[in-house]
PDB file of N, CA and C in Angstrom:
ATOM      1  N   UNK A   1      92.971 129.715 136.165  1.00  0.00           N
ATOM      2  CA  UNK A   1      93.017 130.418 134.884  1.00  0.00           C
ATOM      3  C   UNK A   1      93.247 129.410 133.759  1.00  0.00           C
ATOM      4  N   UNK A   2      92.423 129.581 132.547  1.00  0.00           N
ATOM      5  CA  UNK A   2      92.556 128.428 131.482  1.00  0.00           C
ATOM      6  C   UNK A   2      93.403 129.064 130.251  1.00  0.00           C
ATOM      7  N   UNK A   3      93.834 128.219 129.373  1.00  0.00           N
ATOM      8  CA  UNK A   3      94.925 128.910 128.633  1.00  0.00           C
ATOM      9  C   UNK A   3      94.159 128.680 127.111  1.00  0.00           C
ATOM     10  N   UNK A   4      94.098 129.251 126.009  1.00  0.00           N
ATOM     11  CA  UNK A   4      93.282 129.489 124.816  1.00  0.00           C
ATOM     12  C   UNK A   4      94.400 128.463 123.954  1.00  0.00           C
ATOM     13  N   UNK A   5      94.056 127.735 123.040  1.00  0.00           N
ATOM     14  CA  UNK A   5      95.369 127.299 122.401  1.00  0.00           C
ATOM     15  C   UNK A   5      95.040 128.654 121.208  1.00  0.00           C
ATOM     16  N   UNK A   6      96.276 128.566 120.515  1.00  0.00           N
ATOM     17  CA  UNK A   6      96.053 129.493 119.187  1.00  0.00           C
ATOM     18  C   UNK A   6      96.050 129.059 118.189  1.00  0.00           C
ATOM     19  N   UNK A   7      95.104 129.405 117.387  1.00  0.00           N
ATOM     20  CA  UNK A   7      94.296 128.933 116.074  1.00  0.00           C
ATOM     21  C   UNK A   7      95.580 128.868 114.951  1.00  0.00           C
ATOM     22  N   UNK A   8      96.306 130.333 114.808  1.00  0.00           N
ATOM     23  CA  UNK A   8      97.131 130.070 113.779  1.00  0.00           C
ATOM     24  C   UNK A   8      98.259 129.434 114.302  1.00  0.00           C
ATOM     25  N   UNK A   9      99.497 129.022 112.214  1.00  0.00           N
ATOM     26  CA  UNK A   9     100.390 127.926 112.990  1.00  0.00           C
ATOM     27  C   UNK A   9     101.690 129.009 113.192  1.00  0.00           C
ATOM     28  N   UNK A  10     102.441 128.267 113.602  1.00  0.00           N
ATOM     29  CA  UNK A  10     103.995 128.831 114.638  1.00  0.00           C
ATOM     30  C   UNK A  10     104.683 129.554 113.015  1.00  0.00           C
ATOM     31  N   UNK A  11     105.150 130.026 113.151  1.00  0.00           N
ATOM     32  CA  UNK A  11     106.133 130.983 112.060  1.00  0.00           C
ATOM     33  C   UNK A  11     107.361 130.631 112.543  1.00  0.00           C
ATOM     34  N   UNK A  12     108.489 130.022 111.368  1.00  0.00           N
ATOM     35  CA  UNK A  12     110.071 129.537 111.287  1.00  0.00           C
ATOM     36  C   UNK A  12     110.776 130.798 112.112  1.00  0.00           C
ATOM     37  N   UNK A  13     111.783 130.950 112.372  1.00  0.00           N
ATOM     38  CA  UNK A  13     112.304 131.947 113.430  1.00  0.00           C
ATOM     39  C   UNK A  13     113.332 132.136 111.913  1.00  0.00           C
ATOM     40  N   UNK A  14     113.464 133.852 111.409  1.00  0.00           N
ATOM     41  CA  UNK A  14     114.177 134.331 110.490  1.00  0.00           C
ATOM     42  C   UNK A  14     115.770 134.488 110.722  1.00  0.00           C
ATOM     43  N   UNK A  15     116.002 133.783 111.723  1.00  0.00           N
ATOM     44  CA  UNK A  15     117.268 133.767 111.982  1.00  0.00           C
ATOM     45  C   UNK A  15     117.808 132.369 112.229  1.00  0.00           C
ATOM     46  N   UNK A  16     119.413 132.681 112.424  1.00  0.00           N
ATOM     47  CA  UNK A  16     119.376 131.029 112.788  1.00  0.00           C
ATOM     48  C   UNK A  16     120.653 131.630 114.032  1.00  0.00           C
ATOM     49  N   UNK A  17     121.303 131.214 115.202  1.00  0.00           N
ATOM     50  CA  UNK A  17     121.910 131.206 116.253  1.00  0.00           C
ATOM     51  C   UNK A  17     123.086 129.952 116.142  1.00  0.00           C
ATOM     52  N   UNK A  18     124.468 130.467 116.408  1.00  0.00           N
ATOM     53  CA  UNK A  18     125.209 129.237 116.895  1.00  0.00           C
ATOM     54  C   UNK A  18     126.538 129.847 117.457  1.00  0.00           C
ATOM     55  N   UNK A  19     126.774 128.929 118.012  1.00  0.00           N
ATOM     56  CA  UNK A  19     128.343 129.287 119.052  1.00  0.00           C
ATOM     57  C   UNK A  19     129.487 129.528 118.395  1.00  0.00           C
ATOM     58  N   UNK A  20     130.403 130.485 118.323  1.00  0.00           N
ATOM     59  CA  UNK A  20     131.812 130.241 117.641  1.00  0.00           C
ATOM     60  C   UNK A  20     132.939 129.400 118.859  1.00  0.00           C
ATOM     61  N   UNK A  21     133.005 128.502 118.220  1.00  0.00           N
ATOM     62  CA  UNK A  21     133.957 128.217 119.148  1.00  0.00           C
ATOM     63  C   UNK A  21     135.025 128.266 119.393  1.00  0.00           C
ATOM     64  N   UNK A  22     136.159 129.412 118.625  1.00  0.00           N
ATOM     65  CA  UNK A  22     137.440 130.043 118.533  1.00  0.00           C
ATOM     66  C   UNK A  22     136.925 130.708 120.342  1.00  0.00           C
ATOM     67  N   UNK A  23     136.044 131.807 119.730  1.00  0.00           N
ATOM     68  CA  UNK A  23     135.349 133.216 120.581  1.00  0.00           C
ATOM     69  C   UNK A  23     134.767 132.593 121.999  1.00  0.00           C
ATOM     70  N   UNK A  24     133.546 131.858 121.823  1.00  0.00           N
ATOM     71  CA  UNK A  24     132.377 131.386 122.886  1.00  0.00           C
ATOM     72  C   UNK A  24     131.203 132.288 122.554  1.00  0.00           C
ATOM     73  N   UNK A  25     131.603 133.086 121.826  1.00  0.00           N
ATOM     74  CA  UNK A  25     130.402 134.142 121.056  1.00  0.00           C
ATOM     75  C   UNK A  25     129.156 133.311 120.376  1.00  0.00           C
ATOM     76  N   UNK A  26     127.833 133.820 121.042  1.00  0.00           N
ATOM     77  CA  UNK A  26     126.987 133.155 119.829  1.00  0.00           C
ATOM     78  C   UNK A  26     126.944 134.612 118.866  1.00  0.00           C
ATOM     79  N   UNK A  27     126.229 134.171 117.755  1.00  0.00           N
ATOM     80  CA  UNK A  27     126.766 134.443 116.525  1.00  0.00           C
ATOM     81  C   UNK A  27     125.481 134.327 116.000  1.00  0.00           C
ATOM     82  N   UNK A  28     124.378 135.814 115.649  1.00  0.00           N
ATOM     83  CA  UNK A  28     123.385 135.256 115.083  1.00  0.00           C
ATOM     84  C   UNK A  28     123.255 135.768 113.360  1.00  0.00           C
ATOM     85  N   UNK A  29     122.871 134.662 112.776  1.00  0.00           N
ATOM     86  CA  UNK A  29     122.884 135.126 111.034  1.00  0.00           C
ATOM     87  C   UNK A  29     121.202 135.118 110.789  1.00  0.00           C
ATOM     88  N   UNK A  30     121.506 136.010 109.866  1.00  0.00           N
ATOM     89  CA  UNK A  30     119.490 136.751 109.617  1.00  0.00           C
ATOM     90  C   UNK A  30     119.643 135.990 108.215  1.00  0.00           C
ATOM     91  N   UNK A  31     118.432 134.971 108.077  1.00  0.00           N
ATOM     92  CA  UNK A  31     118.501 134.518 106.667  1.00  0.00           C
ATOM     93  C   UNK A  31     117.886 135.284 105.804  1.00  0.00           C
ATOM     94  N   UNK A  32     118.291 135.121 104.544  1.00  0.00           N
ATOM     95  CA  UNK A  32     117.509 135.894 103.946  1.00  0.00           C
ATOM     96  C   UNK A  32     116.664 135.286 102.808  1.00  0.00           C
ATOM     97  N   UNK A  33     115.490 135.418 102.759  1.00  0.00           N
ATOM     98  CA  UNK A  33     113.972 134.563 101.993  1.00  0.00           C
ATOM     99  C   UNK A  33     114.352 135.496 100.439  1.00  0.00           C
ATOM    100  N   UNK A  34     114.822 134.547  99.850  1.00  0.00           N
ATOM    101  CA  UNK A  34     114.157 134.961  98.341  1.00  0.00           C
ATOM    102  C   UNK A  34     113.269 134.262  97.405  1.00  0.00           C
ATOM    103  N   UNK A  35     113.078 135.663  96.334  1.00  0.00           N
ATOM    104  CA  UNK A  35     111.723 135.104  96.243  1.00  0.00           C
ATOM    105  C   UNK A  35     111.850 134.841  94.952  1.00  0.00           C
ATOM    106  N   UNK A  36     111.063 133.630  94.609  1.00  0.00           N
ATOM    107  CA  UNK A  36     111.274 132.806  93.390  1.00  0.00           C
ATOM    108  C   UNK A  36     111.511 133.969  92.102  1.00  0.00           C
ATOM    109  N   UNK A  37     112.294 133.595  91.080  1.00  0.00           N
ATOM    110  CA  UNK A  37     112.246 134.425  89.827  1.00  0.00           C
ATOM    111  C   UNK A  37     111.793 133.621  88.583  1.00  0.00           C
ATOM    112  N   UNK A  38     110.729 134.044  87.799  1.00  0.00           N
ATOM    113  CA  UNK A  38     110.064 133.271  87.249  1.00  0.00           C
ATOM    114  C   UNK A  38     111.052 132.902  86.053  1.00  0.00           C
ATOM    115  N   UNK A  39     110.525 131.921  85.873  1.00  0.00           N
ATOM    116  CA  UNK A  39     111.475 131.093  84.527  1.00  0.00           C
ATOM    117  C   UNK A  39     111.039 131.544  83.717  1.00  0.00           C
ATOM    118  N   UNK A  40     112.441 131.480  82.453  1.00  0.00           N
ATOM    119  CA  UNK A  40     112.009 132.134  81.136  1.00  0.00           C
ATOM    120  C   UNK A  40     111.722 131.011  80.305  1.00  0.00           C
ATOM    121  N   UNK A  41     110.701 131.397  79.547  1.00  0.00           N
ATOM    122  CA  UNK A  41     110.756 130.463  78.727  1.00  0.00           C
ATOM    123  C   UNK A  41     111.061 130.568  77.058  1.00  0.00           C
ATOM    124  N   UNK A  42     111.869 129.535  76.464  1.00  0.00           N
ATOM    125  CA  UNK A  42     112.099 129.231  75.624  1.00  0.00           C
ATOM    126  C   UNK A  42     111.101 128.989  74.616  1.00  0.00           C
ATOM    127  N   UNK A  43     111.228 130.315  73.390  1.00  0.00           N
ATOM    128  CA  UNK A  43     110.315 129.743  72.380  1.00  0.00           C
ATOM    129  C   UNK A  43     110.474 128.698  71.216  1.00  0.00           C
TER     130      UNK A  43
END
């Protein structure tokens, strides 16, 4: 069986994962994407 590569590219993972180490808990935080706010401009 042959494997296809895929055309489009990889997408950043919207989260990020890490260990507490008080707990041993991982601990996942959802980032959050904002979106540019246009500059004002000065007349």
């Amino acid at each position: 069986m042959t494997m296809k590569n895929c055309e489009k590219p990889l997408q950043t993972n919207p989260f990020t994962t890490y260990r507490d180490p008080e707990t041993g808990r991982w601990i996942v935080v959802k980032e959050q994407q904002c979106s540019p706010q246009p500059e004002e401009k000065v007349a």
